[in-house]
Protein backbone atom coordinates (compact mmCIF):
# COMPACT_ATOMS: atom_id res chain seq x y z
CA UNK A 1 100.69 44.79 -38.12
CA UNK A 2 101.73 48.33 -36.95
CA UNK A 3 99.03 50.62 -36.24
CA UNK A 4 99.35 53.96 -38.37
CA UNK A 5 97.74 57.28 -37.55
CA UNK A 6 97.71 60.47 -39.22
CA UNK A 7 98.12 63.77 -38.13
CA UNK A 8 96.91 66.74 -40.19
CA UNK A 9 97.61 70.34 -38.82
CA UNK A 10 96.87 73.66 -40.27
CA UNK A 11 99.86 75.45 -39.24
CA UNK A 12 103.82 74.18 -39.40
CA UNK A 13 104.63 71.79 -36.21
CA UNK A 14 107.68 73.61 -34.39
CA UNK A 15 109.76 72.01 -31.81
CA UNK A 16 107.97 73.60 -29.17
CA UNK A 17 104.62 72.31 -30.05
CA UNK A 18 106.06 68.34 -30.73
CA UNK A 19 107.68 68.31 -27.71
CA UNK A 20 104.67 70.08 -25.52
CA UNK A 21 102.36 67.88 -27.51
CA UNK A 22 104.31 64.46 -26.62
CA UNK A 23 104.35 65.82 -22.69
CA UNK A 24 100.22 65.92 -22.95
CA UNK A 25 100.25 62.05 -24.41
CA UNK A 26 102.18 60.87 -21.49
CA UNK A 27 105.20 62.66 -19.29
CA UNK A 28 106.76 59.52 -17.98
CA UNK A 29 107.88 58.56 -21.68
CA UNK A 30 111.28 59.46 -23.36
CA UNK A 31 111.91 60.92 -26.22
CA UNK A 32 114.65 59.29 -28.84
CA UNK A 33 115.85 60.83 -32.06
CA UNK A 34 117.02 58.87 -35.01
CA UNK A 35 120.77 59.37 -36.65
CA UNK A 36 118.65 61.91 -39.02
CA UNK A 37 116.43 63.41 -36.95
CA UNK A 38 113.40 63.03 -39.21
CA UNK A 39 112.07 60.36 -37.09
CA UNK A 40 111.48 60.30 -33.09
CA UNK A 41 110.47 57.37 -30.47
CA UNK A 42 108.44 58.32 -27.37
CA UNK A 43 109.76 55.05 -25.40
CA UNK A 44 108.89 53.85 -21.83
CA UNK A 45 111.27 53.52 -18.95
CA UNK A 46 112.48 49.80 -20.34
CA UNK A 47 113.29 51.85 -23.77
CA UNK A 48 110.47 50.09 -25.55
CA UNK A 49 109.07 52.10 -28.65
CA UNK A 50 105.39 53.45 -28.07
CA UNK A 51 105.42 55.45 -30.77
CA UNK A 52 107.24 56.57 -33.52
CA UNK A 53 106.39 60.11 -34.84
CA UNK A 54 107.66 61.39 -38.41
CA UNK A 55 108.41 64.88 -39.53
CA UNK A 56 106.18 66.81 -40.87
CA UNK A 57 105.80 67.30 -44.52
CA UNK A 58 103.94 70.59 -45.93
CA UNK A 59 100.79 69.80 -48.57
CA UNK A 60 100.27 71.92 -51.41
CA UNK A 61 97.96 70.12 -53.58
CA UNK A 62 94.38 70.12 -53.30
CA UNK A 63 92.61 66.83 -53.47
CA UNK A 64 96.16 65.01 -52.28
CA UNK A 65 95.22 64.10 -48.98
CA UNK A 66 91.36 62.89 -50.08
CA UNK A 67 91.96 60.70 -52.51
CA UNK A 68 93.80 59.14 -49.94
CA UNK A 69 91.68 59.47 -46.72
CA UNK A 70 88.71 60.60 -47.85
CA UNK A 71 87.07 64.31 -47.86
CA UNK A 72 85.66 64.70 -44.09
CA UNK A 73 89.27 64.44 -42.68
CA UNK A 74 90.26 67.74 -44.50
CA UNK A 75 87.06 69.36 -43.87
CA UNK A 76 87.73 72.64 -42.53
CA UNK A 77 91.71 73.05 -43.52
CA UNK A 78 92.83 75.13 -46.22
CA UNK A 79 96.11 74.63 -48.27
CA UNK A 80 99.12 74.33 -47.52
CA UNK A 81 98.37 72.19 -44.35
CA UNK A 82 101.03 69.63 -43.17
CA UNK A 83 100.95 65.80 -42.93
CA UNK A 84 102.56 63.93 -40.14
CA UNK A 85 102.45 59.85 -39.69
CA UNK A 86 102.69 57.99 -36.34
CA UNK A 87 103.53 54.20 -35.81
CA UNK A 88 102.68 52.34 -33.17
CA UNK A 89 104.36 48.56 -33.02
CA UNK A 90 102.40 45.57 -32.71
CA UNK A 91 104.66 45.23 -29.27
CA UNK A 92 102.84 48.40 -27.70
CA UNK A 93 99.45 47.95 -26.93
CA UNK A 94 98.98 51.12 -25.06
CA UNK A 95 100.46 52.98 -27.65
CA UNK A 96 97.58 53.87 -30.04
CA UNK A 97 96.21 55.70 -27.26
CA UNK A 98 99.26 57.57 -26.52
CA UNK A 99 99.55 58.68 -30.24
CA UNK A 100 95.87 59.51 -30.34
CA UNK A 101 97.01 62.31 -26.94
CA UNK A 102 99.59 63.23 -28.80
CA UNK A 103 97.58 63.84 -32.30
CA UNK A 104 94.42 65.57 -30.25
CA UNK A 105 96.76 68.24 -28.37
CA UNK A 106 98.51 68.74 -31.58
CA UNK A 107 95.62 69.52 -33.53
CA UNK A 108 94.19 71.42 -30.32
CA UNK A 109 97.23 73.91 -30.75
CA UNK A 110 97.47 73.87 -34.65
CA UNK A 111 94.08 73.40 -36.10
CA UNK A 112 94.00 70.19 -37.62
CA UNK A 113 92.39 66.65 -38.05
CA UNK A 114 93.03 63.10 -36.97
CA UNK A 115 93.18 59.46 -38.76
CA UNK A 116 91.48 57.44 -37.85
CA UNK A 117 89.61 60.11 -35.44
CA UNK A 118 89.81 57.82 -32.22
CA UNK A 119 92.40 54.34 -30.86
CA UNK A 120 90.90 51.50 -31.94
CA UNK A 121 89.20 49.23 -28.53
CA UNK A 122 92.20 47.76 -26.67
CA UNK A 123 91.91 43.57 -27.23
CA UNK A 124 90.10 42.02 -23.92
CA UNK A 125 92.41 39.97 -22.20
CA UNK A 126 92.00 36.52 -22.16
């Protein structure tokens, strides 16, 4: 199963802040754009998806986002904040900690929270 983390950030994601954002989690990775552009890969050097990072989407309505997550991950942001998912495929291991670097220097830069707050413990190798 994919791993899914969300990003909530106070103020509107621009290019500039993605892209610096995506350098923090990891400067050897690429970046790849869909057909549409509301969807981006950071991929290693073999072109293998780490993470997949979806545009953002602005919330207006109070209560959305808690009934959802609960109330401590909006603790702190007022609306309109906006809502941004990351995949990671079962295929990446490494990638839930290269979304979470991406997610915490977002949020450093826009105000913001994280879901879940931290990676979960890589699996010990057998």
């Amino acid at each position: 199963m994919a791993y899914a983390l969300v990003v909530l950030t106070q103020r509107e994601p621009n290019a500039l802040d993605l892209v610096d954002s995506m350098v923090v989690a990891d400067d050897s990775l690429w970046v790849r754009a869909t057909g549409d552009d509301r969807l981006v890969h950071l991929c290693d050097e073999s072109d293998r998806v780490l993470v997949s990072i979806e545009e953002a989407q602005r919330v207006e309505v109070e209560g959305e986002v808690e009934r959802l997550l609960g109330n401590r991950v909006t603790a702190g942001l007022a609306i309109p904040y906006w809502w941004m998912e990351a995949w990671v495929p079962d295929s990446a291991p490494d990638g839930p900690a290269v979304a979470h670097r991406f997610a915490a220097e977002l949020t450093s830069r826009l105000g913001g929270a994280v879901w879940p707050p931290a990676p979960p413990e890589p699996p010990e190798r057998a």
